[in-house]
N, C-alpha and C. Protein backbone atom coordinates (compact mmCIF):
# COMPACT_ATOMS: atom_id res chain seq x y z
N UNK A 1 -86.64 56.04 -44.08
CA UNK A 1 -86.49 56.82 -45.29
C UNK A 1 -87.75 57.67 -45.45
N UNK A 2 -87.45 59.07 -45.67
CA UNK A 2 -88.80 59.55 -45.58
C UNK A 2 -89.34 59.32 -47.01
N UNK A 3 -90.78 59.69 -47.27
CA UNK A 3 -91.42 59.19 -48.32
C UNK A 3 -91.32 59.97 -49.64
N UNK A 4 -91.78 59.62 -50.84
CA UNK A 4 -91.20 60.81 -52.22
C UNK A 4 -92.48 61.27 -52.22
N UNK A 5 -92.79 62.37 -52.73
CA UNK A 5 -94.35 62.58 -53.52
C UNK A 5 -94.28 61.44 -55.19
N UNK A 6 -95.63 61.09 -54.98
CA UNK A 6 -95.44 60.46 -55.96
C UNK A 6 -95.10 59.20 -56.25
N UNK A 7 -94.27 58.05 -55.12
CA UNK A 7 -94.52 57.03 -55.20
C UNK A 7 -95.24 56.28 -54.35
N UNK A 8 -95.39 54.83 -55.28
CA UNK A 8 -96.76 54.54 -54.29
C UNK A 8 -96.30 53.50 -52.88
N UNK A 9 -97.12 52.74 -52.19
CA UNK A 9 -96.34 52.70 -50.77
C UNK A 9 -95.69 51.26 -51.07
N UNK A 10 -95.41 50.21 -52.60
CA UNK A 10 -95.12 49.18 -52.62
C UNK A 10 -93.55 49.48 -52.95
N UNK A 11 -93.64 50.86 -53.57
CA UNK A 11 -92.22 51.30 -54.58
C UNK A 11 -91.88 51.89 -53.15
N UNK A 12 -92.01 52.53 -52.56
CA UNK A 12 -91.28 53.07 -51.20
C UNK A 12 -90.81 51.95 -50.62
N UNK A 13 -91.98 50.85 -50.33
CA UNK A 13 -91.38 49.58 -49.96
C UNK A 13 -89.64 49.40 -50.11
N UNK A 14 -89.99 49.25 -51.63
CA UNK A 14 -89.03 48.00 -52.19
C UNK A 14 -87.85 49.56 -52.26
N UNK A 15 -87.68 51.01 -52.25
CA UNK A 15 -86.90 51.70 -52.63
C UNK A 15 -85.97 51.74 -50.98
N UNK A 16 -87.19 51.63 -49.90
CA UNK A 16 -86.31 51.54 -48.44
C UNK A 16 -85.54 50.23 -48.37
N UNK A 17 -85.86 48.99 -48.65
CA UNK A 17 -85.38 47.57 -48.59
C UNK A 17 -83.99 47.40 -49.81
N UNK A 18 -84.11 48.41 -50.69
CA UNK A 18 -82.54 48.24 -51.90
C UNK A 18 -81.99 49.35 -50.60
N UNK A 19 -82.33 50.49 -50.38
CA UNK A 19 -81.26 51.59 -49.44
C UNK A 19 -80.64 50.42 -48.32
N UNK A 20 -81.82 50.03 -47.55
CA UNK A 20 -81.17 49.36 -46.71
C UNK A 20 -80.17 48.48 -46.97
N UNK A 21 -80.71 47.57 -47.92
CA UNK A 21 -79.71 46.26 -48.09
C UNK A 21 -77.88 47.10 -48.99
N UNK A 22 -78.34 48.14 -49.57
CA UNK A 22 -76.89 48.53 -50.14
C UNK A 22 -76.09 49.10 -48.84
N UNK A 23 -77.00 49.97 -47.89
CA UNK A 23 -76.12 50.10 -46.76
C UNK A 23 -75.55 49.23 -45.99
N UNK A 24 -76.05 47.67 -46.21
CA UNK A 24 -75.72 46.68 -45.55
C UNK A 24 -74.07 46.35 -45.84
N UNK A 25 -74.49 46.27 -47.68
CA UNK A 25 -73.36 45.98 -48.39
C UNK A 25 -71.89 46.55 -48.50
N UNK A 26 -72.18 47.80 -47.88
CA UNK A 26 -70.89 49.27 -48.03
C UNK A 26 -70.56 49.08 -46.50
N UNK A 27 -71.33 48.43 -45.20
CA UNK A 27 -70.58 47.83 -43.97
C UNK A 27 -70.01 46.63 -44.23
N UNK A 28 -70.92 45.95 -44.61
CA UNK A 28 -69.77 44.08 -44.74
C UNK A 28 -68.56 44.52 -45.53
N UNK A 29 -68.59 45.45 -46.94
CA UNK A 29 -67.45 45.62 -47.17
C UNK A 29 -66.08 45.96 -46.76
N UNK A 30 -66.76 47.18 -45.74
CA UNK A 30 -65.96 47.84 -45.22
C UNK A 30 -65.24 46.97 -44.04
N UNK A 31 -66.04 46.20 -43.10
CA UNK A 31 -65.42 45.02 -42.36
C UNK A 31 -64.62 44.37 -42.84
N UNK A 32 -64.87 43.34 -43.77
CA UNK A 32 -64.21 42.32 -44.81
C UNK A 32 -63.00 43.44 -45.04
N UNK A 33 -62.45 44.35 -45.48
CA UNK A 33 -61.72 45.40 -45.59
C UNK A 33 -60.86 45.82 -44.25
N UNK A 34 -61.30 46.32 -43.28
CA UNK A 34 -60.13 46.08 -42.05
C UNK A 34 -60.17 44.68 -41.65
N UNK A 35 -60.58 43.88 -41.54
CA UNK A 35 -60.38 42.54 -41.20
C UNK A 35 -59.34 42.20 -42.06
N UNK A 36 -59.02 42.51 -43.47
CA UNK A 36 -57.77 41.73 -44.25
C UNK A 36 -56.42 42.77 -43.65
N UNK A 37 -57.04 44.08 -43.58
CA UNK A 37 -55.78 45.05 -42.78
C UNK A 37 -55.11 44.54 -41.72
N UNK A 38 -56.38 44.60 -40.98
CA UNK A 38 -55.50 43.59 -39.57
C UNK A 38 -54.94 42.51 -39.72
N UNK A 39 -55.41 41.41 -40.58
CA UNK A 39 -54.52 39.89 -40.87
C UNK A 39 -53.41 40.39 -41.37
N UNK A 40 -53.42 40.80 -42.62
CA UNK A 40 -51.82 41.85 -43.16
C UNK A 40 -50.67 42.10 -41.99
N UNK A 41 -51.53 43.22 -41.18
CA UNK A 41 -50.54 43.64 -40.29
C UNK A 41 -50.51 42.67 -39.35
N UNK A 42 -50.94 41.82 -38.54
CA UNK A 42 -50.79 40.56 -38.11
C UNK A 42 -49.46 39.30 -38.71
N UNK A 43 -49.68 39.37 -39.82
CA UNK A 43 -48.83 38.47 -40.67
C UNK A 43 -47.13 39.26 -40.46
N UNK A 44 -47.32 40.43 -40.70
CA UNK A 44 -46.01 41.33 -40.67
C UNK A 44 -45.08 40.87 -39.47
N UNK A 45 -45.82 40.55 -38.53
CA UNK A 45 -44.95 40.95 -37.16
C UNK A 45 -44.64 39.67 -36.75
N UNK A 46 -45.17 38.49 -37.47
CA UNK A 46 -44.70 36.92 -37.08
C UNK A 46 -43.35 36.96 -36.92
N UNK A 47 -43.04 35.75 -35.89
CA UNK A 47 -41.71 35.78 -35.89
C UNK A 47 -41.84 34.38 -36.81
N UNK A 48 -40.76 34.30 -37.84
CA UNK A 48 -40.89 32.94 -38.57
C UNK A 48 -40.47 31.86 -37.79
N UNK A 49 -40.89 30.72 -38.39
CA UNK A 49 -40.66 29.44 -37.98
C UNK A 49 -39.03 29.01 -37.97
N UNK A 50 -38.76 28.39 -37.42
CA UNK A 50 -37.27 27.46 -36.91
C UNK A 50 -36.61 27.47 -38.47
N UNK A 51 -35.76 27.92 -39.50
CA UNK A 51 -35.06 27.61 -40.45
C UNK A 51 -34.15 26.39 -39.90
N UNK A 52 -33.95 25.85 -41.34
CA UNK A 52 -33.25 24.57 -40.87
C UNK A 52 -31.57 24.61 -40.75
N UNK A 53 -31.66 23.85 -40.35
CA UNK A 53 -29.88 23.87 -39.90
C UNK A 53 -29.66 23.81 -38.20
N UNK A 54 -28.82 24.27 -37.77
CA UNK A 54 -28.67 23.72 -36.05
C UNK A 54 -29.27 24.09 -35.19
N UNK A 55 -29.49 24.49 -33.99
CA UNK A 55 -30.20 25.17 -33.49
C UNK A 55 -30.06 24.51 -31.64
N UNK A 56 -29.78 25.55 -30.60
CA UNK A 56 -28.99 25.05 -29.41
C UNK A 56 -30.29 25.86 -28.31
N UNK A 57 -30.61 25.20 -27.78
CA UNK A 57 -31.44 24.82 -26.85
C UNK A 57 -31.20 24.70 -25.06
N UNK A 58 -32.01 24.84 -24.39
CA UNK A 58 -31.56 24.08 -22.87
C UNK A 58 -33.06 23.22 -22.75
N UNK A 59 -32.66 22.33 -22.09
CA UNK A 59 -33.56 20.93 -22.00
C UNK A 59 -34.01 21.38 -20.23
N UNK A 60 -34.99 20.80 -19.90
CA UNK A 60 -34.94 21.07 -18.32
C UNK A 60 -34.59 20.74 -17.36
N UNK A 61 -33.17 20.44 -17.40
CA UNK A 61 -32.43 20.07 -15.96
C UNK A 61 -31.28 20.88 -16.90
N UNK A 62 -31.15 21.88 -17.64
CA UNK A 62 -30.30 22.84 -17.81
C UNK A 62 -29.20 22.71 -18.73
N UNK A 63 -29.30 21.67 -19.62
CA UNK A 63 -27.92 21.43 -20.05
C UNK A 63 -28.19 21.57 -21.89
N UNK A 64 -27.26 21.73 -22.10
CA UNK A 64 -28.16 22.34 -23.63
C UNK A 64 -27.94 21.05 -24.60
N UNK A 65 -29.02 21.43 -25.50
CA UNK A 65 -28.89 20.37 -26.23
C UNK A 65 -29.26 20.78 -27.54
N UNK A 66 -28.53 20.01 -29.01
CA UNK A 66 -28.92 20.49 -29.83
C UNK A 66 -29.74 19.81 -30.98
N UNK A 67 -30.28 20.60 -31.59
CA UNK A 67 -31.74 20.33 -32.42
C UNK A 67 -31.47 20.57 -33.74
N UNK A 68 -31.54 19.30 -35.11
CA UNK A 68 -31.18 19.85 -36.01
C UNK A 68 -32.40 19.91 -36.66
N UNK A 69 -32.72 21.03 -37.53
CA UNK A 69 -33.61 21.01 -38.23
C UNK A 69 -34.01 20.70 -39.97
């Protein structure tokens, strides 16, 4: 950060260390932010789990078998 006229070098300090740390804050956000996008769209495309009721199968020597749920 370049320097102001006029402040002294403890306030430059502490004025580069708030810039920095808020720029920190406006990336984690922004992560935390596509990271829930992607889970979202992740979640969308599940195929759901087994609903209950019958459900017909082949076992491995080929012969089907059925599964109630």
């Amino acid at each position: 950060m370049p320097s102001i006229n006029g402040m002294s070098s403890p306030a430059m300090d502490y004025a580069s260390e708030a810039y920095s740390a808020s720029l920190a804050k406006v990336a984690q956000q922004q992560k935390a932010d596509q990271d829930l996008a992607l889970l979202e769209e992740a979640t969308k495309n599940v195929t759901p789990a087994a609903s209950s009721g019958s459900h017909t199968t082949t076992d491995n020597l080929g012969q089907n078998i059925n599964i109630n749920v």
